[in-house]
PDB file of N, CA and C in Angstrom:
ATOM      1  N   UNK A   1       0.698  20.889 -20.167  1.00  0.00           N
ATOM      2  CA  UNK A   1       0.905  21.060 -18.735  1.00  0.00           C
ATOM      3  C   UNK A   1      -0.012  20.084 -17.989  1.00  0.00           C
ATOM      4  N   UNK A   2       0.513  19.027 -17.403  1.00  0.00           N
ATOM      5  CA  UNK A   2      -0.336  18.526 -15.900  1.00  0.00           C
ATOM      6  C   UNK A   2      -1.202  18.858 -15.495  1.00  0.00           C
ATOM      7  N   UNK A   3      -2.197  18.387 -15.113  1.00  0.00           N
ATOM      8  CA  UNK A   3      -3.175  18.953 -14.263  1.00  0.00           C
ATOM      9  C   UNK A   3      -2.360  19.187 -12.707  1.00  0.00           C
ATOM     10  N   UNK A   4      -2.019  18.511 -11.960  1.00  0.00           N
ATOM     11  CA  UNK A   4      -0.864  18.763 -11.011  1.00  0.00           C
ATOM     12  C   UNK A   4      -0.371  20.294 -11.129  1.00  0.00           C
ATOM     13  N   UNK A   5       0.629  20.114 -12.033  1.00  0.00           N
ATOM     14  CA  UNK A   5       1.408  21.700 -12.328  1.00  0.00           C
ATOM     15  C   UNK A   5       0.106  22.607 -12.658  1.00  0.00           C
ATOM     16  N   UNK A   6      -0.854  22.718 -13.017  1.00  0.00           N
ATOM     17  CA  UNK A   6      -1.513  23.906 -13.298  1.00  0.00           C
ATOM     18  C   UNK A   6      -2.250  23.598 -11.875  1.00  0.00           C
ATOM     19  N   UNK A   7      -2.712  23.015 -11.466  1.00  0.00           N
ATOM     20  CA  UNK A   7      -3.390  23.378  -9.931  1.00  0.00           C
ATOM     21  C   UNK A   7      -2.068  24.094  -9.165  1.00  0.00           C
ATOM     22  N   UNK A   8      -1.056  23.579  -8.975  1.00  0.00           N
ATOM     23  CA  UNK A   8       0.183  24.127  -7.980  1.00  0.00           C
ATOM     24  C   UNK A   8       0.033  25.321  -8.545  1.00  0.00           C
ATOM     25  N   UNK A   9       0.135  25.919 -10.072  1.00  0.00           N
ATOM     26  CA  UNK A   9       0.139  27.485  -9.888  1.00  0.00           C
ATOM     27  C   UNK A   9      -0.733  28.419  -9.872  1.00  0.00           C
ATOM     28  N   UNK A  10      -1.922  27.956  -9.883  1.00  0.00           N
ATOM     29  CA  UNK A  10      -3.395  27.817  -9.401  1.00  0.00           C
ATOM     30  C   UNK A  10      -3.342  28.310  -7.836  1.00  0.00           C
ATOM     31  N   UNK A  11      -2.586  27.698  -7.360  1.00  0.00           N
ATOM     32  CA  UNK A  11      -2.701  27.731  -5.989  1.00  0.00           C
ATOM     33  C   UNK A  11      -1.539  28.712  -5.356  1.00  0.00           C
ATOM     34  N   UNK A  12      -0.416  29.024  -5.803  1.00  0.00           N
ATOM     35  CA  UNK A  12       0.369  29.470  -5.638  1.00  0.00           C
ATOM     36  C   UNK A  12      -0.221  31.236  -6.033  1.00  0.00           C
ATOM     37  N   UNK A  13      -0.903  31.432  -6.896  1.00  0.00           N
ATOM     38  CA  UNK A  13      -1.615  32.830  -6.828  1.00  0.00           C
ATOM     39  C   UNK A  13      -2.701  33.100  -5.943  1.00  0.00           C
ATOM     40  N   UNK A  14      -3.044  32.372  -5.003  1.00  0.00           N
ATOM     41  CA  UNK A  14      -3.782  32.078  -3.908  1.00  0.00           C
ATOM     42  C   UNK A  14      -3.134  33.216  -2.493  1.00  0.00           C
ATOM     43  N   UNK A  15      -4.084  33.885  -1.988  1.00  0.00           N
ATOM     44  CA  UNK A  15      -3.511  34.601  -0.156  1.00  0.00           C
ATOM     45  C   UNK A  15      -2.600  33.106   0.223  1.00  0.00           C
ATOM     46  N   UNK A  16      -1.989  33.493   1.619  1.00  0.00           N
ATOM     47  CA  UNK A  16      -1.668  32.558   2.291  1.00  0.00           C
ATOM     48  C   UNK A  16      -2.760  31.805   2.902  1.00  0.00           C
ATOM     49  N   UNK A  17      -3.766  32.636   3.466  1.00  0.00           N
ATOM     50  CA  UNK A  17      -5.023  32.664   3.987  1.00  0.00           C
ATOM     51  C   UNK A  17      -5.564  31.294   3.235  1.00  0.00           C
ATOM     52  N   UNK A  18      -6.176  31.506   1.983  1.00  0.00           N
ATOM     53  CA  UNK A  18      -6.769  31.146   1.082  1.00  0.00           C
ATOM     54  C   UNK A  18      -6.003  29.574   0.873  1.00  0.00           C
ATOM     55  N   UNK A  19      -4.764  29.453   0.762  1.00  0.00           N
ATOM     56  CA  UNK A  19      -3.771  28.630   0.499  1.00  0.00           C
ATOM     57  C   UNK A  19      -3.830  27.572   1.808  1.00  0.00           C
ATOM     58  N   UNK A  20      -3.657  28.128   3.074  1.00  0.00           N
ATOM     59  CA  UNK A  20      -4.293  27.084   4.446  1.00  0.00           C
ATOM     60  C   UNK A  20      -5.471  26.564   4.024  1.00  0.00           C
ATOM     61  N   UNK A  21      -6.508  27.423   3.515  1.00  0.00           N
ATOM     62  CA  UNK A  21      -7.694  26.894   3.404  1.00  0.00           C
ATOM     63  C   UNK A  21      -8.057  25.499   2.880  1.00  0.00           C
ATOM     64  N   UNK A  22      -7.294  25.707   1.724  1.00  0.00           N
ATOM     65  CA  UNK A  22      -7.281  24.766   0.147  1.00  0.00           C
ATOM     66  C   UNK A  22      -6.542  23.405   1.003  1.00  0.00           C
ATOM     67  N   UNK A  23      -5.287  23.870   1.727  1.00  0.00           N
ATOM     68  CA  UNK A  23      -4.716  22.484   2.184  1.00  0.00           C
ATOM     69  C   UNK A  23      -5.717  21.437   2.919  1.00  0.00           C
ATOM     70  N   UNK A  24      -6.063  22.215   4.263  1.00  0.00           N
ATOM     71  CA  UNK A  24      -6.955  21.338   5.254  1.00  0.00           C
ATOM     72  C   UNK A  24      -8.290  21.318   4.309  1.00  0.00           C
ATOM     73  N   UNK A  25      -8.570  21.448   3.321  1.00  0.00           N
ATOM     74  CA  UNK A  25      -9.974  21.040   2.480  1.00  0.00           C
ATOM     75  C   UNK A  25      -9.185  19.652   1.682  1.00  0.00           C
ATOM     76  N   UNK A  26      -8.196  19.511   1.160  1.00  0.00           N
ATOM     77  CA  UNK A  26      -7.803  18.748   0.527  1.00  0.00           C
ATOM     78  C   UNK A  26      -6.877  17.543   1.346  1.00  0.00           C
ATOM     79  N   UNK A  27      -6.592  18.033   2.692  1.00  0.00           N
ATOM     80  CA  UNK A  27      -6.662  16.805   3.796  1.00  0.00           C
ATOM     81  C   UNK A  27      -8.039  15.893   4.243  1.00  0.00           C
ATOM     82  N   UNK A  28      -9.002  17.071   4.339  1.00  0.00           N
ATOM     83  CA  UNK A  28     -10.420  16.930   4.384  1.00  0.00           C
ATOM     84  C   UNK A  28     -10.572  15.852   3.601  1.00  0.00           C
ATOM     85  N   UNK A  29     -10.688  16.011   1.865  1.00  0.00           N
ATOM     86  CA  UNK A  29     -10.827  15.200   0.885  1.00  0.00           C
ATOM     87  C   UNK A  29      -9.870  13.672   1.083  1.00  0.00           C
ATOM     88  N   UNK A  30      -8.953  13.917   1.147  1.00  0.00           N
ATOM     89  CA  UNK A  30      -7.889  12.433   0.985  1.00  0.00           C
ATOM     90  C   UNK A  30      -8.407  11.637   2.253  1.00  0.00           C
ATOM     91  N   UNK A  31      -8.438  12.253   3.407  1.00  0.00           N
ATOM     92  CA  UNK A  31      -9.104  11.694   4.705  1.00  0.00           C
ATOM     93  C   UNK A  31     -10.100  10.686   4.267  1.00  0.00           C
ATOM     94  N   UNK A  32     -10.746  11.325   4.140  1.00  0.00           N
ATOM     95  CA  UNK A  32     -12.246  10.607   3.481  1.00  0.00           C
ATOM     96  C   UNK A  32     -12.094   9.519   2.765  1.00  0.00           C
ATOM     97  N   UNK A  33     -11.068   9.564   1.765  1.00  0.00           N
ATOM     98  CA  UNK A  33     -10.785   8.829   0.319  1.00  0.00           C
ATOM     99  C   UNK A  33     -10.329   7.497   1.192  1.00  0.00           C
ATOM    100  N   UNK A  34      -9.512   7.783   2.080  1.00  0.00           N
ATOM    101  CA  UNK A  34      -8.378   6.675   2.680  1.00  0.00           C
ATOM    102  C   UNK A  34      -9.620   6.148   3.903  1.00  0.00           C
ATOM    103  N   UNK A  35     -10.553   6.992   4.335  1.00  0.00           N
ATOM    104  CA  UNK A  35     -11.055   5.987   5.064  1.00  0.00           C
ATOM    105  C   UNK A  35     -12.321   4.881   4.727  1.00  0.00           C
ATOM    106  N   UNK A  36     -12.556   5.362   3.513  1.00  0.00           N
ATOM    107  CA  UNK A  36     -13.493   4.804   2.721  1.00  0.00           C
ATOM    108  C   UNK A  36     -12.695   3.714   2.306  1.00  0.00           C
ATOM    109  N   UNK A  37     -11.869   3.515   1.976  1.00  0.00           N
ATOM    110  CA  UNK A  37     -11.142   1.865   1.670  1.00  0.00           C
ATOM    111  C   UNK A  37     -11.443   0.906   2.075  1.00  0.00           C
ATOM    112  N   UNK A  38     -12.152  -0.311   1.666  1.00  0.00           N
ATOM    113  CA  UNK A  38     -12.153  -1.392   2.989  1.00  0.00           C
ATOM    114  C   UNK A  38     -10.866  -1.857   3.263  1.00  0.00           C
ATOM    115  N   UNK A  39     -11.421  -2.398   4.346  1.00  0.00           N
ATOM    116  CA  UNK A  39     -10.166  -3.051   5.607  1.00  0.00           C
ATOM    117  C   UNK A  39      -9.626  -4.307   4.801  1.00  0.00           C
ATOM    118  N   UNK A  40      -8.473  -4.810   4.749  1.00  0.00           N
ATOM    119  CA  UNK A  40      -8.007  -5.682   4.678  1.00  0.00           C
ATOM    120  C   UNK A  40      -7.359  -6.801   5.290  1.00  0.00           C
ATOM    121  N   UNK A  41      -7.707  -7.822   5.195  1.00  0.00           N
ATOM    122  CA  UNK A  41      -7.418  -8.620   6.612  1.00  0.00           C
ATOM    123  C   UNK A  41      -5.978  -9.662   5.586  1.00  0.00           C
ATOM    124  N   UNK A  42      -4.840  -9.978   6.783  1.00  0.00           N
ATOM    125  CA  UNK A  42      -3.996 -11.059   6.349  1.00  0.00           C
ATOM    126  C   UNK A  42      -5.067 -12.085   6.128  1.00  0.00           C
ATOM    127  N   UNK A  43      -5.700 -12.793   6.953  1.00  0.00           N
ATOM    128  CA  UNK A  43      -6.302 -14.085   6.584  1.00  0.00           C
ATOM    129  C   UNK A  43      -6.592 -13.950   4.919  1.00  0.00           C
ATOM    130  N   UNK A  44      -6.392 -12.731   4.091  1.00  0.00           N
ATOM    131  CA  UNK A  44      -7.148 -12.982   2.272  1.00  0.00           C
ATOM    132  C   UNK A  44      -6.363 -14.178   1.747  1.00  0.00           C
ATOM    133  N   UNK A  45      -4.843 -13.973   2.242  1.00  0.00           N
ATOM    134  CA  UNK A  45      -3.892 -14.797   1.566  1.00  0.00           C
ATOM    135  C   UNK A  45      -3.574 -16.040   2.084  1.00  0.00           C
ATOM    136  N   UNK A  46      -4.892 -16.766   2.725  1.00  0.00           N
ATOM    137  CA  UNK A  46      -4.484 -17.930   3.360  1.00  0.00           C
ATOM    138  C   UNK A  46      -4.547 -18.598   2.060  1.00  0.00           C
ATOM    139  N   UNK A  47      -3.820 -19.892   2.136  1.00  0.00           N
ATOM    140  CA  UNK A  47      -4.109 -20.894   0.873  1.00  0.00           C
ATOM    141  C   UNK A  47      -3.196 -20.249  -0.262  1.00  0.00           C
ATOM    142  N   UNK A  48      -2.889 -18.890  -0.337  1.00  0.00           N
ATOM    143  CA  UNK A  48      -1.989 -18.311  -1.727  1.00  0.00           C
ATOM    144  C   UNK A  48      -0.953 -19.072  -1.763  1.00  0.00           C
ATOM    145  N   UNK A  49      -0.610 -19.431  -2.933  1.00  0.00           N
ATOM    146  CA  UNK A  49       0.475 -20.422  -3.154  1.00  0.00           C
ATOM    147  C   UNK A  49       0.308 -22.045  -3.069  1.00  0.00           C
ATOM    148  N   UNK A  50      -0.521 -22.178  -2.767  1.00  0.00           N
ATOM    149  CA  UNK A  50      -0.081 -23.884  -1.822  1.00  0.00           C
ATOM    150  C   UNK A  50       0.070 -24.358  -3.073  1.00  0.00           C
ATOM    151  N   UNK A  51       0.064 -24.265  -4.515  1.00  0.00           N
ATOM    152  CA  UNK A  51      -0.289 -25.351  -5.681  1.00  0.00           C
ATOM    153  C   UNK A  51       1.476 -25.369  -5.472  1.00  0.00           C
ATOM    154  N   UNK A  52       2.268 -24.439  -4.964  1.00  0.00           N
ATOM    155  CA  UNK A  52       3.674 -24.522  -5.099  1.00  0.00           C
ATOM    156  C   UNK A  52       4.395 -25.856  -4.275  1.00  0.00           C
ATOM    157  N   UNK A  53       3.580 -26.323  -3.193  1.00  0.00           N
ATOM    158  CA  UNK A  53       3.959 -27.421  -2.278  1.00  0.00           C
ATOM    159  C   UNK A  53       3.301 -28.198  -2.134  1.00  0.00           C
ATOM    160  N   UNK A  54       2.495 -28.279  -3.511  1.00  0.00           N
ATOM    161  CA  UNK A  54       1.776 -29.516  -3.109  1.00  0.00           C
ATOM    162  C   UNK A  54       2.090 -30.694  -3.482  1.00  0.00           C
ATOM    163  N   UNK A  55       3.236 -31.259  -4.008  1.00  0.00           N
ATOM    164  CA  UNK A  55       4.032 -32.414  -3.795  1.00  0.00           C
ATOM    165  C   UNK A  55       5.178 -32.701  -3.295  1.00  0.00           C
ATOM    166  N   UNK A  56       4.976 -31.930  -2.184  1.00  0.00           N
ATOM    167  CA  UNK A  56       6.123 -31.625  -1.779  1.00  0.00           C
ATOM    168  C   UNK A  56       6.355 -31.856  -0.164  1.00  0.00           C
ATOM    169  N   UNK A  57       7.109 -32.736   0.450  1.00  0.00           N
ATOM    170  CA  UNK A  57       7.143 -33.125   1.440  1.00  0.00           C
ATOM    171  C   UNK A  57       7.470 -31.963   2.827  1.00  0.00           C
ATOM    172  N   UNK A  58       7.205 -31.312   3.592  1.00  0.00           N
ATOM    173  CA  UNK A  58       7.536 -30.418   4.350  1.00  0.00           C
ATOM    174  C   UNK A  58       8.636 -30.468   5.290  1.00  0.00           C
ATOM    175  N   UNK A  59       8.523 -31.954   5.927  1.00  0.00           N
ATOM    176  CA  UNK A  59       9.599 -32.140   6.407  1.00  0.00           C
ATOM    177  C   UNK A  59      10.910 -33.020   6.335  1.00  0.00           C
ATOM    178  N   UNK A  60      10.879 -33.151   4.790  1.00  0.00           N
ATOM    179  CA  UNK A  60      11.816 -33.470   3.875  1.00  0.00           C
ATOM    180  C   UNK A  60      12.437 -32.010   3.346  1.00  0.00           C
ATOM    181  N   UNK A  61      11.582 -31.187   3.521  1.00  0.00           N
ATOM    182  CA  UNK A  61      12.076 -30.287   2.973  1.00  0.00           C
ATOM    183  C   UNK A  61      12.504 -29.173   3.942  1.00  0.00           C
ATOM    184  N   UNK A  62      12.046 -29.186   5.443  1.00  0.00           N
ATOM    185  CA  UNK A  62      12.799 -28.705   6.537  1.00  0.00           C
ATOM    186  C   UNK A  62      14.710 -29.402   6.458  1.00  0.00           C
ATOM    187  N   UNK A  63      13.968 -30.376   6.556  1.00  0.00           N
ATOM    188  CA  UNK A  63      15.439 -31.338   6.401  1.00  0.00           C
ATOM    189  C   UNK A  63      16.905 -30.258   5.889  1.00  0.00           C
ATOM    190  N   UNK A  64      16.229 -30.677   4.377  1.00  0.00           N
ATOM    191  CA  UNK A  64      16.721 -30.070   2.834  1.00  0.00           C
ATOM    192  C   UNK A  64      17.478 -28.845   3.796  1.00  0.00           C
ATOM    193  N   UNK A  65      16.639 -28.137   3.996  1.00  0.00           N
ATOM    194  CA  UNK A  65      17.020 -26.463   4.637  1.00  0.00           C
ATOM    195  C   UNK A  65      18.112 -26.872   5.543  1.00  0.00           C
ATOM    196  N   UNK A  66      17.811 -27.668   6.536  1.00  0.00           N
ATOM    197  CA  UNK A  66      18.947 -27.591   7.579  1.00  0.00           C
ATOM    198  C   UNK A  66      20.160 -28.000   7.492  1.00  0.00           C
ATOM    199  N   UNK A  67      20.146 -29.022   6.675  1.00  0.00           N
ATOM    200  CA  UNK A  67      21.300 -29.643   6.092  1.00  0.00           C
ATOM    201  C   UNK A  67      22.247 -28.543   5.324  1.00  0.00           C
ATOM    202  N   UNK A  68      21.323 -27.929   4.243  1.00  0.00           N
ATOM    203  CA  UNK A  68      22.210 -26.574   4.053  1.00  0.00           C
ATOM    204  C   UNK A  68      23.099 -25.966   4.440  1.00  0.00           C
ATOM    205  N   UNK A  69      22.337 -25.244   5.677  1.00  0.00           N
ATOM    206  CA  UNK A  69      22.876 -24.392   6.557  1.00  0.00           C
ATOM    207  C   UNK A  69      24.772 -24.909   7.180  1.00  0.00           C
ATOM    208  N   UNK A  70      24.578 -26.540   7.260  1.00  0.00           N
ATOM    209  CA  UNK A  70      25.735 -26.864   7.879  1.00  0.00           C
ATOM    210  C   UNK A  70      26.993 -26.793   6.275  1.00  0.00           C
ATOM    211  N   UNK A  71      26.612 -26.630   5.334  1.00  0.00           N
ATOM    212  CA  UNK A  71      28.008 -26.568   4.205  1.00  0.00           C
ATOM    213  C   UNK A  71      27.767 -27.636   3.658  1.00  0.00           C
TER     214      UNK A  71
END
C-alpha cells in the first residue's frame, strides 16, 4: 500500500473537525514548500540554443521563411 493510500485512510477515520484541521495544516505545509522555491527569471535562458544559429544567416533565413509562406 502507498504511503498516499494509507494516509487517505488514515485520515478518513479522522472527525470532520479533525479532518479541516489536517487540510489547512497541510495547505500550511505546501504554502511554505512553494514559497521557499527561488524565483525564476526568463532572462536564465538567454543565449540557450544559439550554437543552433550560429552559421546561420538571420536574414537569409527570414527570407527562407517568407518565401515559404507564398507556395
Amino acid at each position: 500500500m502507498s504511503n498516499y493510500t494509507e494516509v487517505l485512510k488514515q485520515a478518513r477515520e479522522l472527525t470532520p473537525e479533525e479532518q479541516l484541521k489536517l487540510i489547512n495544516d497541510l495547505i500550511s505545509v505546501a504554502r511554505h514548500q512553494v514559497m521557499a522555491r527561488p524565483r525564476r527569471s526568463i532572462l536564465e535562458l538567454r543565449g540557450l540554443g544559439k550554437e543552433v544559429w550560429k552559421d546561420i544567416d538571420a536574414q537569409e533565413y527570414v527570407n527562407q521563411e517568407r518565401d515559404s509562406w507564398n507556395g
